[in-house]
Protein backbone atom coordinates (compact mmCIF):
# COMPACT_ATOMS: atom_id res chain seq x y z
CA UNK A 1 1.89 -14.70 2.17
CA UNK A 2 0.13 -12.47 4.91
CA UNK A 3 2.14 -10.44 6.98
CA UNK A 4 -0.08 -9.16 9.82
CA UNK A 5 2.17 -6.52 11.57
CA UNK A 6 -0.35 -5.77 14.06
CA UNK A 7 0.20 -9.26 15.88
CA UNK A 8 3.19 -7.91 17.53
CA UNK A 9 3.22 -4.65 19.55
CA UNK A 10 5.45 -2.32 17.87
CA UNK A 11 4.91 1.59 17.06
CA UNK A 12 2.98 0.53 14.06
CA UNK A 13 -0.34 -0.11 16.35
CA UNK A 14 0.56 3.18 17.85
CA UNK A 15 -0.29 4.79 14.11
CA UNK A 16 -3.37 3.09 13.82
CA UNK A 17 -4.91 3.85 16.90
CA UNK A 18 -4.22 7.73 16.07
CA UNK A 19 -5.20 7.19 12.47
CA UNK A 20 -8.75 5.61 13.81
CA UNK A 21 -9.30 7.77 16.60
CA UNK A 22 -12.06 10.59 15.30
CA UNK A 23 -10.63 13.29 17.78
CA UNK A 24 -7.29 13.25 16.16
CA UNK A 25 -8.35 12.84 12.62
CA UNK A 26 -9.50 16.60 12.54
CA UNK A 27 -5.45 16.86 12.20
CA UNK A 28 -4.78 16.24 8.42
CA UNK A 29 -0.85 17.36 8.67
CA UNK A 30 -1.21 14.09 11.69
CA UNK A 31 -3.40 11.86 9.68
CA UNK A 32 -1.38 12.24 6.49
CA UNK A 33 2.18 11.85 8.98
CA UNK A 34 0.87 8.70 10.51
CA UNK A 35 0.05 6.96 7.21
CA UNK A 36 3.23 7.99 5.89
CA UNK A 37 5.08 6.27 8.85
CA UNK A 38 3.00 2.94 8.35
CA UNK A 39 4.47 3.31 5.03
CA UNK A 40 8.20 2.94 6.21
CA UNK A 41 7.80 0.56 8.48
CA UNK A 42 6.05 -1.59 5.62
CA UNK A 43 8.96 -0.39 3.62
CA UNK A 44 11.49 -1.83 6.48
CA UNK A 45 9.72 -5.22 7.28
CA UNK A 46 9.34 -5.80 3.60
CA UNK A 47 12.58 -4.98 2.12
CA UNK A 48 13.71 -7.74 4.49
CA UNK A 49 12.23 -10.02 1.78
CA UNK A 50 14.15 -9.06 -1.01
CA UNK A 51 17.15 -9.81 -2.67
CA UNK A 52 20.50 -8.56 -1.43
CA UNK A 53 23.94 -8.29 -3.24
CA UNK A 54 28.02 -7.49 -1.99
CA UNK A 55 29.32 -4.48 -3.35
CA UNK A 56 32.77 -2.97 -2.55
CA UNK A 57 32.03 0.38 -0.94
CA UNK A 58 35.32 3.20 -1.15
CA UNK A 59 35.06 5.44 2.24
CA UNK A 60 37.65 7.98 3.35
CA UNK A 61 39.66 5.47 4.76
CA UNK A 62 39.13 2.38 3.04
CA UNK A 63 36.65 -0.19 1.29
CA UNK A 64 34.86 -2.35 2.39
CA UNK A 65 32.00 -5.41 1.71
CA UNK A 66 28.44 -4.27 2.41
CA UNK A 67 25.01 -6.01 1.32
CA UNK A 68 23.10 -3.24 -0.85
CA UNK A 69 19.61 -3.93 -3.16
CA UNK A 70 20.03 -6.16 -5.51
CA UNK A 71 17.46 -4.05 -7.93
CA UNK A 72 15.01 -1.06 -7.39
CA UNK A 73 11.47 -2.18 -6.96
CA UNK A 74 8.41 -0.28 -8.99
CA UNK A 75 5.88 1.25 -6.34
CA UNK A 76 2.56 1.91 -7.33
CA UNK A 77 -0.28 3.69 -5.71
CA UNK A 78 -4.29 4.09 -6.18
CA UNK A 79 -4.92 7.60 -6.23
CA UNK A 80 -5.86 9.86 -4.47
CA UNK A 81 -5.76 7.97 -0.85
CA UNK A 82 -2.63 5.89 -1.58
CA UNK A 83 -0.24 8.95 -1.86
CA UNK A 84 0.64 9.55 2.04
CA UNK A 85 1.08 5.64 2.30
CA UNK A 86 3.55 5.77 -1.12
CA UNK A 87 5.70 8.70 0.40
CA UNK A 88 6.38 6.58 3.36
CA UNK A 89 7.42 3.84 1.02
CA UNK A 90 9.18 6.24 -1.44
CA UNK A 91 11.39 7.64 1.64
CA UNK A 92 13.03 4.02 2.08
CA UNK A 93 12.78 2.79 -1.72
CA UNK A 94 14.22 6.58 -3.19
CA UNK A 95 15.28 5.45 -6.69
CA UNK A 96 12.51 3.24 -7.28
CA UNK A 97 10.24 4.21 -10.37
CA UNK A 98 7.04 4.70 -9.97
CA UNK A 99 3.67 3.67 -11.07
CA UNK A 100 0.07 5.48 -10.63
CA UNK A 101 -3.60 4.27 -10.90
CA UNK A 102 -6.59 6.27 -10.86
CA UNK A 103 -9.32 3.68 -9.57
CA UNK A 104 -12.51 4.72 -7.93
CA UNK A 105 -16.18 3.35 -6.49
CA UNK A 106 -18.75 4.65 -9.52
CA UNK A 107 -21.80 4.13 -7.51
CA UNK A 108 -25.43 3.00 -9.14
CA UNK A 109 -28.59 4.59 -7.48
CA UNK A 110 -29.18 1.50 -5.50
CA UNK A 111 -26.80 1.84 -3.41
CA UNK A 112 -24.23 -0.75 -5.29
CA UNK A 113 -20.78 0.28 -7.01
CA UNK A 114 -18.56 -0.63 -9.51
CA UNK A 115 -14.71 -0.30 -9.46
CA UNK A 116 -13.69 2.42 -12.46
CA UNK A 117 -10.02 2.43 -13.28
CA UNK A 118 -9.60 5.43 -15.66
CA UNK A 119 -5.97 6.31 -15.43
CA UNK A 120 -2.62 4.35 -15.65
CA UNK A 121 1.01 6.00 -15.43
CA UNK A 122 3.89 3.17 -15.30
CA UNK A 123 7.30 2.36 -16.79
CA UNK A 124 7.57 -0.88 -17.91
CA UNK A 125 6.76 -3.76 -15.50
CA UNK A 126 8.24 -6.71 -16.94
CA UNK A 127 10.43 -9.13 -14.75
CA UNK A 128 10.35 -6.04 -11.97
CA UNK A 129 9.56 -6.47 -8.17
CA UNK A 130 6.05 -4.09 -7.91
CA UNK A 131 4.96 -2.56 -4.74
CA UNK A 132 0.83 -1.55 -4.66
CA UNK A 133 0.01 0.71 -2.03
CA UNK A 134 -3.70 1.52 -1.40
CA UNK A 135 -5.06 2.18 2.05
CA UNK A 136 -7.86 0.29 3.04
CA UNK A 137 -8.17 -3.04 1.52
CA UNK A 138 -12.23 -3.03 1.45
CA UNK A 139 -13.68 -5.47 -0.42
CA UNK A 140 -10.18 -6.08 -2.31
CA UNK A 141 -11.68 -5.52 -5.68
CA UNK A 142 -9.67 -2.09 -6.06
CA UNK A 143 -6.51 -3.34 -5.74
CA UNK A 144 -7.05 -6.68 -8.05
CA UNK A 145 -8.64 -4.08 -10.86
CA UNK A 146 -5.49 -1.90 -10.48
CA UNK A 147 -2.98 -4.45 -10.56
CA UNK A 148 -4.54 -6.46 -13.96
CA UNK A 149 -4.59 -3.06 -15.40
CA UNK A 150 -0.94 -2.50 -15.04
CA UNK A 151 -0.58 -5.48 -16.30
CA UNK A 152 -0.68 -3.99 -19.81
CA UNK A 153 3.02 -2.39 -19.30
CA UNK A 154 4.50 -6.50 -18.31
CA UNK A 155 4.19 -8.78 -16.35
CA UNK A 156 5.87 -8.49 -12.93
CA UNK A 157 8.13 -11.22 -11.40
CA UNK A 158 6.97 -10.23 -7.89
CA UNK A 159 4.27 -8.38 -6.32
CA UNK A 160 4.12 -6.74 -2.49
CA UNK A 161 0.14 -5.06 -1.71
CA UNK A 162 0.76 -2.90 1.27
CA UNK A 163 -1.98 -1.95 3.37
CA UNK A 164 -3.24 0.19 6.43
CA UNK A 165 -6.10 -1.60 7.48
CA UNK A 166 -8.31 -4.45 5.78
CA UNK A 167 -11.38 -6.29 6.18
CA UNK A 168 -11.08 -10.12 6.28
CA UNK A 169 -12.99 -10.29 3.01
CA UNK A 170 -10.63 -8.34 1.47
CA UNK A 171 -8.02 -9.96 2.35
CA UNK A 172 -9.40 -13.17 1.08
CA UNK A 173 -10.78 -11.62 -2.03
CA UNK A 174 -6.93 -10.67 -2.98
CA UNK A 175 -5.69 -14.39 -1.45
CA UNK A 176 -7.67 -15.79 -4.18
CA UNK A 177 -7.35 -13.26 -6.86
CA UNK A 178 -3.83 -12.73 -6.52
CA UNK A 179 -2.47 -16.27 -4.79
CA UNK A 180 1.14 -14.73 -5.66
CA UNK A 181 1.24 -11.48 -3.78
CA UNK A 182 2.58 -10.45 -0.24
CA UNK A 183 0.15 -8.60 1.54
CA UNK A 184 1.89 -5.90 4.07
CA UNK A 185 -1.04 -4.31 6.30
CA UNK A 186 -1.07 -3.08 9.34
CA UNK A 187 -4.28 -4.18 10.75
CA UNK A 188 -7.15 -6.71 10.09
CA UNK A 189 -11.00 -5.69 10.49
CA UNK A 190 -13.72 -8.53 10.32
CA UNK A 191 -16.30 -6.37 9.39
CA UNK A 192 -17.35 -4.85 5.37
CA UNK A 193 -20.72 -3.27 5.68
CA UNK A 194 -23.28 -2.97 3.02
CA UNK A 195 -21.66 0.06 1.61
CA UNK A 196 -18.66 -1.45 1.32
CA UNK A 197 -16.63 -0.04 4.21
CA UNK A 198 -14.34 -1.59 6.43
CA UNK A 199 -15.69 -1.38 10.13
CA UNK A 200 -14.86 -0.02 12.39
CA UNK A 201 -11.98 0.76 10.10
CA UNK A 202 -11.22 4.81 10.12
CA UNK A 203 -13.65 6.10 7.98
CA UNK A 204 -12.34 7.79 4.23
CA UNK A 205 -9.02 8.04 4.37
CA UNK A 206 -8.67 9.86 1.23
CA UNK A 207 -10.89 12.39 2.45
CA UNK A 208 -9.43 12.84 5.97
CA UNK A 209 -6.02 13.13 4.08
CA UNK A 210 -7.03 15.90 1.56
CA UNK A 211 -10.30 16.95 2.33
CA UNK A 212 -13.78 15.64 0.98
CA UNK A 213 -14.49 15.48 -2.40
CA UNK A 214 -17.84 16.31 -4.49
């Protein structure tokens, strides 16, 4: 349940190569943009997936049959880097609820880090279709944390991880942790190094979004 949208050329590789390229990513209003679009598109491809209904729609003139969502999804994002990708998703899915997950690296003075989630905002989640934005699927253990915490609100009946870019061990780690979810992402990196970034990736996008942070 991997859906790669960089093996096909489409405008989506466009995004990424601005989003990666260091003499564009001085641009935050650009950065933040081109996330945002990834977003969409993931929205797009996705809600392909989902289940559709008839409903009678009344125009000026008439009615007529047309297949609309058969329920709102919730989408969820890891703060702070998440929130460019989840506006892009929010601007196709605008009556979903929505869910929000403080989750960060608290590092030890070896060099090593654990994955702190502090913070959990969510309606309920039972029987719902979820949607989990976070940016860079690193070593996946961010987005597997996140998701069992909101698992305190229900249980979902279906669960979409969207991504800008990943490294293959984070997409394995969430294959194994997670056998159930689609993954959206927009590119694939082989490389994690030893401090746990994606290479050559695009560097923080959280602080390239917003700024860095102490």
């Amino acid at each position: 349940m991997l859906h790669n949208l960089s093996e096909n050329n489409s405008l989506i590789n466009q995004f990424v190569a601005e989003l990666r390229n260091i003499n564009l990513q001085k641009d935050r209003f650009r950065f933040r943009k081109n996330i945002e679009r990834i977003g969409e598109i993931c929205a797009y491809e996705l809600s392909k997936t989902l289940v559709w209904k008839k409903e009678i729609i009344t125009t000026p003139l008439g009615k007529k049959e047309m297949p609309v969502l058969a329920e709102q999804p919730v989408l969820a994002t890891i703060l702070r880097a998440g929130l460019p990708l989840h506006y892009g998703i929010t601007n196709y899915f605008s009556e979903a609820d929505n869910c929000f997950i403080s989750a960060y690296r608290k590092h030890r003075a070896d060099g090593s880090f654990d994955i702190v989630v502090e913070y959990l905002a969510s309606p309920s989640l039972n029987k719902r279709i979820v949607i989990l934005a976070d940016p860079m699927l690193a070593s996946g253990q961010s987005v597997v944390l996140s998701y069992q915490a909101m698992l305190r609100n229900g249980i979902p009946k279906e669960l979409h991880i969207v991504n800008l870019i990943g490294s293959s061990t984070g997409v394995a780690y969430v294959q194994q942790h997670l056998p159930h979810a689609h993954i959206w992402i927009a590119a694939i990196d082989d490389e994690l190094n030893n401090k746990g970034y994606i290479v050559p990736g695009l560097g923080d996008a959280g602080d390239l979004s917003f700024g860095e942070k102490l």
